[in-house]
C-alpha atoms as a PDB file:
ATOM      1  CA  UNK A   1      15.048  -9.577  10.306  1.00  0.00           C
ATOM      2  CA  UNK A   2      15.910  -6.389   9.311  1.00  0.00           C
ATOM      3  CA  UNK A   3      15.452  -2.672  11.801  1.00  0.00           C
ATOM      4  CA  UNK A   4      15.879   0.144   9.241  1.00  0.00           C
ATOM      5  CA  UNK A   5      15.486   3.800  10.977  1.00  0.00           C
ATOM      6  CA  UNK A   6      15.416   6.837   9.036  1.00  0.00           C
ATOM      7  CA  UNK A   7      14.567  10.690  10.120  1.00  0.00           C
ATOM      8  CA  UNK A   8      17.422  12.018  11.811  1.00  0.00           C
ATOM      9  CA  UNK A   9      19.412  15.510  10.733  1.00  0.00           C
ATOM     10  CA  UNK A  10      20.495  18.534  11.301  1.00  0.00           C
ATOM     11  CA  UNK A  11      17.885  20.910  13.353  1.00  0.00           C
ATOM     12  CA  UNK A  12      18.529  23.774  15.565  1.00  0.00           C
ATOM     13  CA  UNK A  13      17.152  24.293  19.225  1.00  0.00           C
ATOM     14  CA  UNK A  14      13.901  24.185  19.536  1.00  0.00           C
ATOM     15  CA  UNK A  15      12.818  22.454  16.553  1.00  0.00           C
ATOM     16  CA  UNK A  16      11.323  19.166  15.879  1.00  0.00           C
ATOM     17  CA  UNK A  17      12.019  15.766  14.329  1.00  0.00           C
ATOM     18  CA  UNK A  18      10.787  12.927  13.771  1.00  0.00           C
ATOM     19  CA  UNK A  19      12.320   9.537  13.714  1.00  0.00           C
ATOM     20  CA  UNK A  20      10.509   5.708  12.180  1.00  0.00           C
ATOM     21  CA  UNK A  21      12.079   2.808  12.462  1.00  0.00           C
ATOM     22  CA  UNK A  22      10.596  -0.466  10.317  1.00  0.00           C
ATOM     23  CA  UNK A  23      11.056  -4.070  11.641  1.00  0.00           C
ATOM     24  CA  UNK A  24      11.008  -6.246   8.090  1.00  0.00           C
ATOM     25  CA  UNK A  25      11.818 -10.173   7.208  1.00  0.00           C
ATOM     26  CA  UNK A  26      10.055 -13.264   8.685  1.00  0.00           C
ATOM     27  CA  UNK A  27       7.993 -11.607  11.706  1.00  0.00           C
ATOM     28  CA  UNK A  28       5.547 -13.587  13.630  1.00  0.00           C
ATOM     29  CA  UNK A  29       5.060 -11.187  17.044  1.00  0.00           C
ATOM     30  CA  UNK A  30       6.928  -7.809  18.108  1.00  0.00           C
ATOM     31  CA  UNK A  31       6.903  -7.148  21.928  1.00  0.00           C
ATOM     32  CA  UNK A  32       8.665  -4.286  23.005  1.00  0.00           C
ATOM     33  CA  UNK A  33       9.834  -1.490  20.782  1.00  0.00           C
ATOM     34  CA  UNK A  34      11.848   1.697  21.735  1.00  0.00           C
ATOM     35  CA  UNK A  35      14.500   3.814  21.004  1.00  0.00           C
ATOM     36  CA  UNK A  36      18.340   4.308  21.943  1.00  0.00           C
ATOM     37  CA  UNK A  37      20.584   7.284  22.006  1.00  0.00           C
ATOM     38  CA  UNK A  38      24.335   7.373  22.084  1.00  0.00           C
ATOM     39  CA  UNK A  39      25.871  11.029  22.399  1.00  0.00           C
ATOM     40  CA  UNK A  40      30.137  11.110  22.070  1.00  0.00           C
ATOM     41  CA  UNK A  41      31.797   9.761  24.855  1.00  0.00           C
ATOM     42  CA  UNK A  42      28.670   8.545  26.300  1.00  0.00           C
ATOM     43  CA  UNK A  43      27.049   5.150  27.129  1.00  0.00           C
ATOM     44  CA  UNK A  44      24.201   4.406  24.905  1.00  0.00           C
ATOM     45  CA  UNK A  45      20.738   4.957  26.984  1.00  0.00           C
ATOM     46  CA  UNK A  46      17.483   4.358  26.377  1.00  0.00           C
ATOM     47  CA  UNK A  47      15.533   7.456  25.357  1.00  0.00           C
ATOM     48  CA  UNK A  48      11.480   6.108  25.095  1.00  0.00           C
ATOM     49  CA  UNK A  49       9.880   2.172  24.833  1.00  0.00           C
ATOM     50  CA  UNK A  50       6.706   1.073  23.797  1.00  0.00           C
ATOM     51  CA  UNK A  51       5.343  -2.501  24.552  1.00  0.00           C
ATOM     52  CA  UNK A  52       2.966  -4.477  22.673  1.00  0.00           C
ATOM     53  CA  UNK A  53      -0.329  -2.879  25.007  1.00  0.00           C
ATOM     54  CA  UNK A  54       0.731   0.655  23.977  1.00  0.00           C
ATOM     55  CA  UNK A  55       2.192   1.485  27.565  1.00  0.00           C
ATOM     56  CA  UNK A  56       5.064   3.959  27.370  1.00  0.00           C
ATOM     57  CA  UNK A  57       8.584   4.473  29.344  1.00  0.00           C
ATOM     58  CA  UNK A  58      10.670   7.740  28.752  1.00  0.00           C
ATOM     59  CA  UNK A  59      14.000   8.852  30.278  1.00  0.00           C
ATOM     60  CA  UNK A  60      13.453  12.055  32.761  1.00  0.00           C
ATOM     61  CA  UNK A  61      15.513  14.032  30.179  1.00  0.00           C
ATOM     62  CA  UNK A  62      12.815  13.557  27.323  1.00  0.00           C
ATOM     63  CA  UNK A  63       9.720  13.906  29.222  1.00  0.00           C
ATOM     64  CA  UNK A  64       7.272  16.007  28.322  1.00  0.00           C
ATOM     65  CA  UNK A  65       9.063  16.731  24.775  1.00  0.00           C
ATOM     66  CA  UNK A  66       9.803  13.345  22.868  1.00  0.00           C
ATOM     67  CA  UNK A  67       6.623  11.035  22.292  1.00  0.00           C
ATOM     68  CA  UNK A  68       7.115   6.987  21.147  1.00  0.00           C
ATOM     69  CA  UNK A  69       4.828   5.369  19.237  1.00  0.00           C
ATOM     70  CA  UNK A  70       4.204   2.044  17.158  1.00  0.00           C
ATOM     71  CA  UNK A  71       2.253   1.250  13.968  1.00  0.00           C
ATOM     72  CA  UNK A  72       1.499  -2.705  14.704  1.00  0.00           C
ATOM     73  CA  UNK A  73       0.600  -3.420  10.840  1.00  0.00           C
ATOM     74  CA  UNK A  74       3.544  -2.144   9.820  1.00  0.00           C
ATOM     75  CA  UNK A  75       6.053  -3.208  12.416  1.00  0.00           C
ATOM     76  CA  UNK A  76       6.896   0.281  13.012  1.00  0.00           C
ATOM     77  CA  UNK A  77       8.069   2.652  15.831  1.00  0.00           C
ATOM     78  CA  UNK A  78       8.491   6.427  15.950  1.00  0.00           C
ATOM     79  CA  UNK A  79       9.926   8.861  17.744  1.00  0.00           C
ATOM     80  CA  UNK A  80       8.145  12.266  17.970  1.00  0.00           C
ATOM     81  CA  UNK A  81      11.029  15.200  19.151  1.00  0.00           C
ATOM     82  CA  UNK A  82      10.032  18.406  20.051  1.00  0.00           C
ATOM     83  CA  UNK A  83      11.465  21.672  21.598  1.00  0.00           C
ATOM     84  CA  UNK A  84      15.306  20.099  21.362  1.00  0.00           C
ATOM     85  CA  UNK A  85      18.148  20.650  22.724  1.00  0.00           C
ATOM     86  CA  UNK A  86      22.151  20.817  22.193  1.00  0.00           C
ATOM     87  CA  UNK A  87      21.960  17.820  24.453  1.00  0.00           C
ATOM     88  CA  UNK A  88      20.100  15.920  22.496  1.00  0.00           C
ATOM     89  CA  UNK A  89      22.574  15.390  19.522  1.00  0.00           C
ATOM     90  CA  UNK A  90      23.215  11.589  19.670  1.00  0.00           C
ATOM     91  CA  UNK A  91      23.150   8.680  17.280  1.00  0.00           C
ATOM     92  CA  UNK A  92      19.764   7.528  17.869  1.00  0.00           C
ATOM     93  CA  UNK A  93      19.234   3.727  17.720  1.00  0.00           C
ATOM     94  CA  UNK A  94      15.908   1.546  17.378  1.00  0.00           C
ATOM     95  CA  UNK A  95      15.258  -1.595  18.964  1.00  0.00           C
ATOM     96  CA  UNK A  96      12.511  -4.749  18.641  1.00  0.00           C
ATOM     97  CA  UNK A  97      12.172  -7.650  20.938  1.00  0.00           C
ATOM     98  CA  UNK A  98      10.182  -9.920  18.533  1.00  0.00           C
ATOM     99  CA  UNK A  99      10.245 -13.314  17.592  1.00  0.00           C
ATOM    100  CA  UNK A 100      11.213 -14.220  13.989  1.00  0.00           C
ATOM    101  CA  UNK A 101      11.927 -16.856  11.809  1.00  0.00           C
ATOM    102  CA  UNK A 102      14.677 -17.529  14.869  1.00  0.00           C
ATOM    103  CA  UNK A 103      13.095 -17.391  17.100  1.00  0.00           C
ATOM    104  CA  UNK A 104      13.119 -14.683  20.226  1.00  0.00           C
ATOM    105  CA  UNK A 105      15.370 -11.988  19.172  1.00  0.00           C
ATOM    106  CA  UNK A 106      16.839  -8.640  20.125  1.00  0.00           C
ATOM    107  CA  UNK A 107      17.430  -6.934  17.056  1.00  0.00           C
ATOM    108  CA  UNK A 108      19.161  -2.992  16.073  1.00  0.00           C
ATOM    109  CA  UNK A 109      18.954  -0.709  13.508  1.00  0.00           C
ATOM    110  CA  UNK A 110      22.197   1.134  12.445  1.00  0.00           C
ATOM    111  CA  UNK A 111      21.047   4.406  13.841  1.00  0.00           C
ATOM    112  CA  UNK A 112      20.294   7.868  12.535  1.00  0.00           C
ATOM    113  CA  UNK A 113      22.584  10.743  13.693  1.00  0.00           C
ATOM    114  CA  UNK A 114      20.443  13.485  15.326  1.00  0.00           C
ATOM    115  CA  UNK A 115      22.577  16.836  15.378  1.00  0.00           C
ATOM    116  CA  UNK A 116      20.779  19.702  17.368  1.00  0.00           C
ATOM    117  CA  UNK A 117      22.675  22.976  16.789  1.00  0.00           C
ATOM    118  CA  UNK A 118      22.783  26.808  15.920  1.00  0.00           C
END
């Protein structure tokens, strides 16, 4: 099992971005999906999750301008981020709780740098 996330970049403040994440390899069921951040010198947080009913969770700091959401046919989580902010700029890490040919799992992508600046 494989968590691939693409989208990230270079935007300044107040513009958008959009991060997807795909879960692929030998997937039977994905429970929870969300999305990390790690800025420099920082312990990684979580930013947004999604669970398998659609019911969202987002740190106070994102509220109101990130939105998570999940494609279950494709395995797939987003992250929709609007109206950034310097603080913002953080690698930006997905993460699936879904059981695989392994069984149960807790599986990361690599992350996608997210760099909000002037």
């Amino acid at each position: 099992v494989q968590l691939q996330a693409s989208g990230g970049g270079l935007v300044q403040p107040g513009g958008s971005l959009r991060l997807s994440c795909a879960a692929s390899g030998s997937i039977f069921k994905v429970n929870s999906m969300g999305w990390y951040r790690q800025a420099p010198g920082k312990q990684r947080e979580l930013v947004a999750g999604i669970n398998s009913g659609g019911s969202r969770n987002y740190a106070d700091s994102v509220k109101g301008r990130f939105t998570i959401s999940r494609d279950n046919a494709k395995n797939t989580v987003y992250l929709q981020m609007n109206s950034l902010k310097p603080e913002d700029t953080a690698v930006y890490y997905c993460n699936a709780d879904l059981y695989g040919g392994a069984g149960w799992g807790d599986y990361w992508g690599k992350g996608t740098l997210v760099t909000v600046s002037s």
